[in-house]
Protein backbone atom coordinates (compact mmCIF):
# COMPACT_ATOMS: atom_id res chain seq x y z
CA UNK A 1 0.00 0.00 0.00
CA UNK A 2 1.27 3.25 -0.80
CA UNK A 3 1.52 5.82 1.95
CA UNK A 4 2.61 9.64 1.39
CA UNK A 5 5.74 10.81 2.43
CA UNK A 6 6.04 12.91 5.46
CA UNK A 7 7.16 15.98 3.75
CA UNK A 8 3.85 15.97 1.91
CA UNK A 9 3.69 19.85 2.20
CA UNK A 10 6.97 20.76 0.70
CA UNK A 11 6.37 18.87 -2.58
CA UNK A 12 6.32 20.37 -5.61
CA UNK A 13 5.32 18.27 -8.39
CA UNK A 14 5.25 14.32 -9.43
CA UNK A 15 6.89 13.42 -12.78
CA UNK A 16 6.74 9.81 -14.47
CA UNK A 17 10.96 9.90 -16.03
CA UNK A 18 11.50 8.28 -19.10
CA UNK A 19 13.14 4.88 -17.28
CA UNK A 20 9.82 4.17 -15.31
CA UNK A 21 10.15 5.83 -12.46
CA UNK A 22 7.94 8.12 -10.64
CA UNK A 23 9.13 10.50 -8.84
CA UNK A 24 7.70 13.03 -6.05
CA UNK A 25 10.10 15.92 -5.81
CA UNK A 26 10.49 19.47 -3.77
CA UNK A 27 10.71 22.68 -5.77
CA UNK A 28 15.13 22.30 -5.42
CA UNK A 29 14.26 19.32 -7.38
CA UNK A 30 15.31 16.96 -4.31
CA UNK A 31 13.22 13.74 -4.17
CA UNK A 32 11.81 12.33 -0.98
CA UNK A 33 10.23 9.66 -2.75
CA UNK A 34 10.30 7.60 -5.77
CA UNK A 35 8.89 4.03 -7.05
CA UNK A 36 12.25 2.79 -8.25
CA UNK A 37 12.39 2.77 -4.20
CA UNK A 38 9.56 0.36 -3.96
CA UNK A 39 9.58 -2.30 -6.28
CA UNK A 40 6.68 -4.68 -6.94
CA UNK A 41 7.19 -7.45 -8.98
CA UNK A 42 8.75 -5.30 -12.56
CA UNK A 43 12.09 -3.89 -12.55
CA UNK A 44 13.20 -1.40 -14.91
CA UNK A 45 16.87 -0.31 -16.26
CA UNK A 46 18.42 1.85 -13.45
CA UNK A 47 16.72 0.41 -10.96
CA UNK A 48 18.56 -1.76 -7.60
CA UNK A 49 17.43 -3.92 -5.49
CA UNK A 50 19.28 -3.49 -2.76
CA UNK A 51 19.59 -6.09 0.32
CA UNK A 52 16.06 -7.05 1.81
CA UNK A 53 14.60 -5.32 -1.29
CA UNK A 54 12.45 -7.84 -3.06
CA UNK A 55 10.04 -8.54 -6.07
CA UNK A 56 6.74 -10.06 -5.06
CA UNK A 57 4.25 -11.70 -7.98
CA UNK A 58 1.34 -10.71 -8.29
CA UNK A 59 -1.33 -13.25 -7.49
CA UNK A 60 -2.68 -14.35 -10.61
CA UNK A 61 -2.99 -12.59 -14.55
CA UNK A 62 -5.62 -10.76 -13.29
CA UNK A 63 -5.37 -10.60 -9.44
CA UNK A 64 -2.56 -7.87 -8.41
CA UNK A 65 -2.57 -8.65 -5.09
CA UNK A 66 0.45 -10.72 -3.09
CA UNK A 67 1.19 -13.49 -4.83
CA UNK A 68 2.82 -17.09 -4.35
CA UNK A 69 6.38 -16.00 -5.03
CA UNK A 70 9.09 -13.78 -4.05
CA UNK A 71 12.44 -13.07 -5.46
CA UNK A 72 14.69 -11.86 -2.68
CA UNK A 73 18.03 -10.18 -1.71
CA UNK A 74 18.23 -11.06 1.59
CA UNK A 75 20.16 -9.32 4.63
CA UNK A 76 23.31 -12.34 4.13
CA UNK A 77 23.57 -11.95 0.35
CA UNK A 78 21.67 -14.36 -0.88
CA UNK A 79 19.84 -13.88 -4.08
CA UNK A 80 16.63 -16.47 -3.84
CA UNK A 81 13.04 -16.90 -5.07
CA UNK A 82 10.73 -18.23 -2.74
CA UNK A 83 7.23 -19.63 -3.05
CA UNK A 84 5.42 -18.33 -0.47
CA UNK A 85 1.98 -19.01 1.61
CA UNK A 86 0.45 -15.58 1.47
CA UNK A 87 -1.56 -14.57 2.85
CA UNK A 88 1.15 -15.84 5.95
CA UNK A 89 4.34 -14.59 5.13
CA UNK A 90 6.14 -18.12 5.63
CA UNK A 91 8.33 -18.80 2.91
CA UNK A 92 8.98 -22.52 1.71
CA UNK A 93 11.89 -24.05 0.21
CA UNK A 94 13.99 -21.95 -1.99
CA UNK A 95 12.76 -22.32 -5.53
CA UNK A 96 15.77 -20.89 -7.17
CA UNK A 97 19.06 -19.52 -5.52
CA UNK A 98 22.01 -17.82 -6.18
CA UNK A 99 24.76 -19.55 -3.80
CA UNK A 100 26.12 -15.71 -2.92
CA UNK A 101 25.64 -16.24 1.08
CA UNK A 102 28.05 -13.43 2.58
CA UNK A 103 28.81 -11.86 -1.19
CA UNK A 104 25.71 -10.68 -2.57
CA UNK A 105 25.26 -6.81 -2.79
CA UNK A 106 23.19 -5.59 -4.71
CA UNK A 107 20.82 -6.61 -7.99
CA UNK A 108 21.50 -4.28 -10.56
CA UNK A 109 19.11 -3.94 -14.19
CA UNK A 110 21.52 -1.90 -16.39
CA UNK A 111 20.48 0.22 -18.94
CA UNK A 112 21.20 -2.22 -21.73
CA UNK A 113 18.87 -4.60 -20.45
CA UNK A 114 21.20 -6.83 -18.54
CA UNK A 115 20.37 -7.88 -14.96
CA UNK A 116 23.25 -9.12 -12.49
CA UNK A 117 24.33 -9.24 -8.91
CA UNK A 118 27.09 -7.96 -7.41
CA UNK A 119 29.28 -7.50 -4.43
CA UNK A 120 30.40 -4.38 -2.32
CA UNK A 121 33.18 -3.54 -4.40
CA UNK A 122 31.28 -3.88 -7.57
CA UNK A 123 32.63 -6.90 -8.83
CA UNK A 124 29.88 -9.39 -10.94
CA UNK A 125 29.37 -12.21 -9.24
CA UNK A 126 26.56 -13.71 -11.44
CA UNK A 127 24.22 -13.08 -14.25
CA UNK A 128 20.59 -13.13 -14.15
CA UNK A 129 19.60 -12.12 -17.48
CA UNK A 130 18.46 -14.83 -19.94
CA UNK A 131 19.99 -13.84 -23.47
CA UNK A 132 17.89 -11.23 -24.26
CA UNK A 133 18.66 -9.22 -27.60
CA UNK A 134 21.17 -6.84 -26.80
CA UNK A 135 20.32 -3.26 -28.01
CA UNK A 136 20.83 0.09 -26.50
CA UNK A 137 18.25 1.94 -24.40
CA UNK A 138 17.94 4.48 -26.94
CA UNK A 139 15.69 1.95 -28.86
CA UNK A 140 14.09 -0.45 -26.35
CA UNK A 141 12.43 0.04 -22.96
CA UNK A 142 13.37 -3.05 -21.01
CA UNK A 143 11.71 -4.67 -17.75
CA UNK A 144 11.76 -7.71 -16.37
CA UNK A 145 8.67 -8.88 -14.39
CA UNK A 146 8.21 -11.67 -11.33
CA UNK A 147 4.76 -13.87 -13.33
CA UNK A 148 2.21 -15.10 -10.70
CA UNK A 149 3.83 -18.42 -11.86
CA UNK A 150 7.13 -17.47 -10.45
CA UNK A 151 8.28 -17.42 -13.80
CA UNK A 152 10.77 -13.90 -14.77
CA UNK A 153 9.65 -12.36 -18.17
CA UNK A 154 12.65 -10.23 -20.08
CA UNK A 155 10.85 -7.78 -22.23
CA UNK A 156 12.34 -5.06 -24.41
CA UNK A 157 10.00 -2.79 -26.37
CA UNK A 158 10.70 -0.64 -29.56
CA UNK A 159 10.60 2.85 -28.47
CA UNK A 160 8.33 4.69 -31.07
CA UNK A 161 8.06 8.28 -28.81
CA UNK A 162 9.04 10.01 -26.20
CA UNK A 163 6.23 10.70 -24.19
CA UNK A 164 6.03 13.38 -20.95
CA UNK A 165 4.07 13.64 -18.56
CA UNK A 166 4.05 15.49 -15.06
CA UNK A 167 1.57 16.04 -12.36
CA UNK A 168 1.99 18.94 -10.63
CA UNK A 169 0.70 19.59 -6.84
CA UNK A 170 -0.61 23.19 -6.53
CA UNK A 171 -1.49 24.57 -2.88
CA UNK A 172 -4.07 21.68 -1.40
CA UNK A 173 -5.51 21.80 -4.80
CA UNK A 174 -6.66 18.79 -7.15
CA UNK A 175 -3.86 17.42 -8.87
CA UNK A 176 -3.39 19.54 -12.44
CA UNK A 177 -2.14 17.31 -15.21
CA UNK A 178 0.08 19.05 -17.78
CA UNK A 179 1.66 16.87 -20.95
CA UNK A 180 2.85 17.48 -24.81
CA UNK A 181 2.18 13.26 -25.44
CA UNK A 182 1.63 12.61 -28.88
């Protein structure tokens, strides 16, 4: 569930970025909050899970809610996808792991698609990409989704504009929506 940020009053506008995030920001420009912060179960280029972050599926193709399987970072390293009993929070077995126990860092989606984990120093440890066609961000949007069937989806998409869109949050006001989208 989403829940506003406590410096509600000093923000300025929202703005969707071309990568996928959205972003709540100050008028200096400083953001207090973003989504690229809050993962569900889609990653997009630029985007980290760090430890304890974590994808969650959604329940089924049409059911959003919590679903049976979570793909994990935990606090020791290791990278892991669980099935789990929601709506308990116990985790089963390990479906899939990453042997990384002490190592594991961070998950990084790079911006030519690739996903991978690495350690402190920045080292690659392992690759979690399946071979996906390898083309620049200019002309693909890439993101990888967690399926209700625990199954991780590569996409990349021809880009064919370049949309923008902000919201902007005006003294208590309705939110005002301003775009050029073609």
């Amino acid at each position: 569930m989403w829940a506003r940020p406590t410096a509600i009053a000093e923000l300025a506008y929202g703005a969707m970025l071309d990568n996928g995030n959205f972003v709540l920001a100050t008028s200096s420009s400083a953001t207090p909050w973003q989504s690229f912060n809050e993962p569900t179960d889609t990653i997009f280029p630029g985007q980290v899970l760090n430890l304890d972050s974590s994808l969650v599926s959604s329940f089924s193709d049409t059911d959003v809610s919590n679903g049976r399987f979570k793909f994990i970072l935990q606090t020791d390293g290791n990278l892991v996808l669980y099935k789990v009993n929601y709506p308990a929070v116990d985790k089963s077995d390990a479906y899939w792991t990453i042997s990384s126990v002490g190592s594991g860092y961070q998950v990084i989606f790079n911006q030519s698609g690739f996903i991978f984990l690495q350690d402190k120093n920045g080292t690659l440890l392992n690759s979690i990409s399946s071979d996906v066609e390898n083309s620049t961000s200019q002309s693909m949007y890439h993101q990888a989704i967690l399926e209700y069937d625990g199954s991780k989806v590569e996409e990349g998409v021809p880009v064919v504009s370049t949309a923008f869109a902000q919201w902007e949050l005006t003294g208590g006001q309705d939110v005002i929506v301003h775009s050029d989208i073609s």
